[in-house]
C-alpha atoms as a PDB file:
ATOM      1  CA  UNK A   1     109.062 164.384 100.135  1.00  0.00           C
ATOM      2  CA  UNK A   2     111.963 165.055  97.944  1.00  0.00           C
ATOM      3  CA  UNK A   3     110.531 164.668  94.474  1.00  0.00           C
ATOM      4  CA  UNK A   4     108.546 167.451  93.614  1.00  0.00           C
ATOM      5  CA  UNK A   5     107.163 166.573  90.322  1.00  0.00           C
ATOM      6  CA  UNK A   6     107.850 163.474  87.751  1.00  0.00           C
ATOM      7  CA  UNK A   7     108.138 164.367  84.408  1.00  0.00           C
ATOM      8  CA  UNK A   8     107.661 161.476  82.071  1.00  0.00           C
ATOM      9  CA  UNK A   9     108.670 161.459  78.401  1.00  0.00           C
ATOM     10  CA  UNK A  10     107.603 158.902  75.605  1.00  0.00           C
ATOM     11  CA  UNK A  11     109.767 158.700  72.775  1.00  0.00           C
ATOM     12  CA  UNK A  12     111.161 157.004  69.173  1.00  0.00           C
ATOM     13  CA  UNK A  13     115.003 156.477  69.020  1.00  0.00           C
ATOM     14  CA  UNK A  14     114.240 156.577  65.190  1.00  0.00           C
ATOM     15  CA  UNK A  15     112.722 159.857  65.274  1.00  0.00           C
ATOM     16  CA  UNK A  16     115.279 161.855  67.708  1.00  0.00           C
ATOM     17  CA  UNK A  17     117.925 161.422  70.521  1.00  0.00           C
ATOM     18  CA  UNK A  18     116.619 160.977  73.375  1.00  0.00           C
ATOM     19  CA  UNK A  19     115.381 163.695  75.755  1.00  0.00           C
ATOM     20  CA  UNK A  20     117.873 163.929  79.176  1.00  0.00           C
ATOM     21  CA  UNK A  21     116.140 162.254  81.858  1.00  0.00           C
ATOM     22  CA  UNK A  22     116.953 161.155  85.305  1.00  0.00           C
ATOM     23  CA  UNK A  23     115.697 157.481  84.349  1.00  0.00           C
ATOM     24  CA  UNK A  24     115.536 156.321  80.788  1.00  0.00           C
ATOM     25  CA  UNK A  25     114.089 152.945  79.731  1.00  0.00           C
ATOM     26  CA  UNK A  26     114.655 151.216  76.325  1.00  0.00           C
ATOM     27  CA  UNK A  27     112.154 148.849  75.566  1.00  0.00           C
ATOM     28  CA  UNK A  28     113.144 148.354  72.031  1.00  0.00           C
ATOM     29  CA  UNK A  29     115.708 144.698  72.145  1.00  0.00           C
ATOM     30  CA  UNK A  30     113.725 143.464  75.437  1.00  0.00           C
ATOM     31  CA  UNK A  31     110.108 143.643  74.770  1.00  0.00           C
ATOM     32  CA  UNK A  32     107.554 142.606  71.668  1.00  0.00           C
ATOM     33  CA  UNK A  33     107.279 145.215  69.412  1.00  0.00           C
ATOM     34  CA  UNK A  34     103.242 145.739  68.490  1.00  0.00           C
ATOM     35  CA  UNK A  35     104.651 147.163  64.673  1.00  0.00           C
ATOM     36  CA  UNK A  36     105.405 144.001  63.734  1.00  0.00           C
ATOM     37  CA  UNK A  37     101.594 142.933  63.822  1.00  0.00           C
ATOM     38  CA  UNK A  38      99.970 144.300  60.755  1.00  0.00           C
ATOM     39  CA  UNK A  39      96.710 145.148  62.635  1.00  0.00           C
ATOM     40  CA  UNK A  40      98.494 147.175  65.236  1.00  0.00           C
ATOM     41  CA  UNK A  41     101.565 149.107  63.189  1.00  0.00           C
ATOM     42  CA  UNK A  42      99.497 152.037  62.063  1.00  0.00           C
ATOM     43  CA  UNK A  43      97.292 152.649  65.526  1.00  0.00           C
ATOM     44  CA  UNK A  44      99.119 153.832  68.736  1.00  0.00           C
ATOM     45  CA  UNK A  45      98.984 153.570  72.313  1.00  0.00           C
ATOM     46  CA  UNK A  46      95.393 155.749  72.500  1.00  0.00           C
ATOM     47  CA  UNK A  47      93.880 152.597  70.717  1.00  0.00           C
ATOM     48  CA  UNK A  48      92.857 150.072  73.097  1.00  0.00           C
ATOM     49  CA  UNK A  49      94.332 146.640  71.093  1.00  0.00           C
ATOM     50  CA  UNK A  50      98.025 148.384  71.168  1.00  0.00           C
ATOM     51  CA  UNK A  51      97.728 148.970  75.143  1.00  0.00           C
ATOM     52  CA  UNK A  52      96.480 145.043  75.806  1.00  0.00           C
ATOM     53  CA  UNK A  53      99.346 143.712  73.444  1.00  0.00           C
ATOM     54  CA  UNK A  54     101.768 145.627  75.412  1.00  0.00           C
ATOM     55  CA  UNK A  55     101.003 145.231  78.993  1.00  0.00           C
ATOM     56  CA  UNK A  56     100.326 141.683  77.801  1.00  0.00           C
ATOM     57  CA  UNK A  57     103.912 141.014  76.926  1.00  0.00           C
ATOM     58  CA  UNK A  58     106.159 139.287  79.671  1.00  0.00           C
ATOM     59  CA  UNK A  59     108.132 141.522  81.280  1.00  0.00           C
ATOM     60  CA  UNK A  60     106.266 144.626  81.230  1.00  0.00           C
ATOM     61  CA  UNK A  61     104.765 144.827  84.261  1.00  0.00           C
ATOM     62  CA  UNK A  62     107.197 144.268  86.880  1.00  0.00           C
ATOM     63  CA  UNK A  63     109.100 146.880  84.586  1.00  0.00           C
ATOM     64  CA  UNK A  64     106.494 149.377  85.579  1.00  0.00           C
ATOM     65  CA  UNK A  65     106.997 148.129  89.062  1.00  0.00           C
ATOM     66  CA  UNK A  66     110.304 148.480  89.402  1.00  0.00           C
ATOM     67  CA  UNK A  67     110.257 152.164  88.023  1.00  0.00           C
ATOM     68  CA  UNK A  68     108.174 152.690  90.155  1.00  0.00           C
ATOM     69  CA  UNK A  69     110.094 151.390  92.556  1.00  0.00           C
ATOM     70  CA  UNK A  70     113.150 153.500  91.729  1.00  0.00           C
ATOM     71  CA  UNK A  71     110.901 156.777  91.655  1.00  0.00           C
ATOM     72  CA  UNK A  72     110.520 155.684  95.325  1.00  0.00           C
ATOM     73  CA  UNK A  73     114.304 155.630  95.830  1.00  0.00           C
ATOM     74  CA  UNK A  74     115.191 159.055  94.277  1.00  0.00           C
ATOM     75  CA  UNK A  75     111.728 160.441  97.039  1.00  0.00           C
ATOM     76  CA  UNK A  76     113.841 158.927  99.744  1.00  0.00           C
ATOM     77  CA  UNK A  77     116.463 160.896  98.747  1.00  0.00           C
ATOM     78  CA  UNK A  78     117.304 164.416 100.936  1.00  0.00           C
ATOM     79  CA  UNK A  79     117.186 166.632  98.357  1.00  0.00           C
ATOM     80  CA  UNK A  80     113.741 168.600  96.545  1.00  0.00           C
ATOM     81  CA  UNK A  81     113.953 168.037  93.226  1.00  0.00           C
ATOM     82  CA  UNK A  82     111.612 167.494  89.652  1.00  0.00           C
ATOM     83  CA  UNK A  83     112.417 163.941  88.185  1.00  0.00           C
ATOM     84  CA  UNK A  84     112.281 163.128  84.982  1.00  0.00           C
ATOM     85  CA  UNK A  85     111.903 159.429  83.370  1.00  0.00           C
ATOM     86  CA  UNK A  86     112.028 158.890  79.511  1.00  0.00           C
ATOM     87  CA  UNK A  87     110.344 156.062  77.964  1.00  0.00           C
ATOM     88  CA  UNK A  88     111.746 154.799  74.828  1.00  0.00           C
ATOM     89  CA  UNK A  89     111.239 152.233  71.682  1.00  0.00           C
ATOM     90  CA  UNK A  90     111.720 152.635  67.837  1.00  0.00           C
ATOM     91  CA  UNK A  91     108.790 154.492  66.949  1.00  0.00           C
ATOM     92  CA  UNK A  92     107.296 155.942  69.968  1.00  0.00           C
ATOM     93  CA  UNK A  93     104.191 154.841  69.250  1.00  0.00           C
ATOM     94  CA  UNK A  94     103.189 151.765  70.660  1.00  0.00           C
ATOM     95  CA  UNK A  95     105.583 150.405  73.795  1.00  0.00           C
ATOM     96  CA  UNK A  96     106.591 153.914  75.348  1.00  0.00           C
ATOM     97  CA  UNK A  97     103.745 155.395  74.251  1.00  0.00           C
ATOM     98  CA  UNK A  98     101.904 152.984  76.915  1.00  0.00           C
ATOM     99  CA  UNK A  99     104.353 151.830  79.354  1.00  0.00           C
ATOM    100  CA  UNK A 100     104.555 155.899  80.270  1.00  0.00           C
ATOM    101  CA  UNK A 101     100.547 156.450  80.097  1.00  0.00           C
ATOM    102  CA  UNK A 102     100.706 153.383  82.808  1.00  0.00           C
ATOM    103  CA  UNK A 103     103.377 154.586  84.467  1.00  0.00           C
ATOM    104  CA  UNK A 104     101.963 158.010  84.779  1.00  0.00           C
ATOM    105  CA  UNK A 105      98.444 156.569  86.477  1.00  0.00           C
ATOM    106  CA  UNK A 106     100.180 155.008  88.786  1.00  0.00           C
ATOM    107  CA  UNK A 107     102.984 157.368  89.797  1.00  0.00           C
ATOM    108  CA  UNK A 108      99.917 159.515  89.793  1.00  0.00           C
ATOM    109  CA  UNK A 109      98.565 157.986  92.737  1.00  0.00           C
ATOM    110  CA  UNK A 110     101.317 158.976  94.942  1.00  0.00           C
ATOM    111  CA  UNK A 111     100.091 162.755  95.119  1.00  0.00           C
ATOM    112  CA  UNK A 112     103.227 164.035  93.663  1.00  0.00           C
ATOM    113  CA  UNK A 113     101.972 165.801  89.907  1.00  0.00           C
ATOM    114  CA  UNK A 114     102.626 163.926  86.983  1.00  0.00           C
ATOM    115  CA  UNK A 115     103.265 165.248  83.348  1.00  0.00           C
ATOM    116  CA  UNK A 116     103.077 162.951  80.510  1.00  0.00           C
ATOM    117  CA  UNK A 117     104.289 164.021  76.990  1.00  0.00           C
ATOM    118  CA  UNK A 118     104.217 162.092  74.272  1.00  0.00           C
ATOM    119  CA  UNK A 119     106.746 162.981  72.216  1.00  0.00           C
ATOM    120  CA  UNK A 120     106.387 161.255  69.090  1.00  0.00           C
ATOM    121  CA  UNK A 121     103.074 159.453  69.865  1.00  0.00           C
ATOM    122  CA  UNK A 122     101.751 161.492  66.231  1.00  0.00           C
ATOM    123  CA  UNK A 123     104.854 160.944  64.463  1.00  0.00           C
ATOM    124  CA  UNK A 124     104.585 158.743  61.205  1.00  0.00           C
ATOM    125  CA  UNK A 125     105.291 154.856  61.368  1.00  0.00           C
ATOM    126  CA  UNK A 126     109.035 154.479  60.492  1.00  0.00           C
ATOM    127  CA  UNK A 127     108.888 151.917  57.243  1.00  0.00           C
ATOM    128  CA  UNK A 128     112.328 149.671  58.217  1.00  0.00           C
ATOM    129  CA  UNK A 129     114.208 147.178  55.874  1.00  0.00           C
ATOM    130  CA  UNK A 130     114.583 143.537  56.647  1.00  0.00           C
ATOM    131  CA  UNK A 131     117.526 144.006  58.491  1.00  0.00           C
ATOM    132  CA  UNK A 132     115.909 146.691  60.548  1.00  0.00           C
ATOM    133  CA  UNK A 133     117.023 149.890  58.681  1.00  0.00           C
ATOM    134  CA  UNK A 134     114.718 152.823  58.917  1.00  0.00           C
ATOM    135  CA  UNK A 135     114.554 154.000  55.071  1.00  0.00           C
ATOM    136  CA  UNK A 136     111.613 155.988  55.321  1.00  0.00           C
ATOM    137  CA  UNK A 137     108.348 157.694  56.922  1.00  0.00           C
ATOM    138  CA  UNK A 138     104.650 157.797  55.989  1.00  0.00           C
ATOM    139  CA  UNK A 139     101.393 158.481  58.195  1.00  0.00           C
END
């Protein structure tokens, strides 16, 4: 086995660049963004309605799969190493926040250790302008 241990990273683009990573995926222009829904924009991936609207969104899945797919590539590969995958949207709240919790169980499963951080999981919701402009924070 060549990967020794898979470091995953949730993260906002709107809070921070983001953090180096073997594999990073940007769900914010290709996938439905839970903030827009009033009921979801202030809870986070821990709450069970964010992580059904998310893995409910075309798409999502077979991104997981192919990840996962790719974390099987870079195992193939001859050298013993750590990988690391970041998992990105605006915020960092709702679609990274879950993609990389599902990603994690099921990299998991491999017997390789997983580490999930959440970087900005507790950050506040990023208030935006109508033409998408982040302007300002609050909890």
């Amino acid at each position: 086995m060549s990967v020794t241990e898979i470091n995953i990273v949730s993260f906002g683009y709107l809070h921070d660049a983001p953090p180096p990573a073997h594999l990073t995926l940007d769900l914010r222009l290709h996938f439905n963004d839970p903030d827009v829904n009033p009921a979801l924009r202030y809870l986070t991936a821990e709450d069970l309605p964010v992580r059904a609207a998310v893995l409910a969104t075309p798409g999502i899945q077979e991104l997981i799969a192919g990840t996962a797919a790719l974390v099987d590539a870079y195992d193939s590969g001859p050298q013993d190493a750590p990988l690391t995958i970041a998992v990105g949207c605006a915020g960092g709240r709702h679609r990274a926040a879950t993609v990389a919790r599902v990603l994690a169980r099921r990299l998991g499963k491999t017997g390789v250790p997983v580490h999930l951080t959440h970087r900005d999981l507790g950050q506040p919701v990023v208030e935006r302008t109508a033409t998408g402009d982040a302007v300002a924070t609050r909890p």
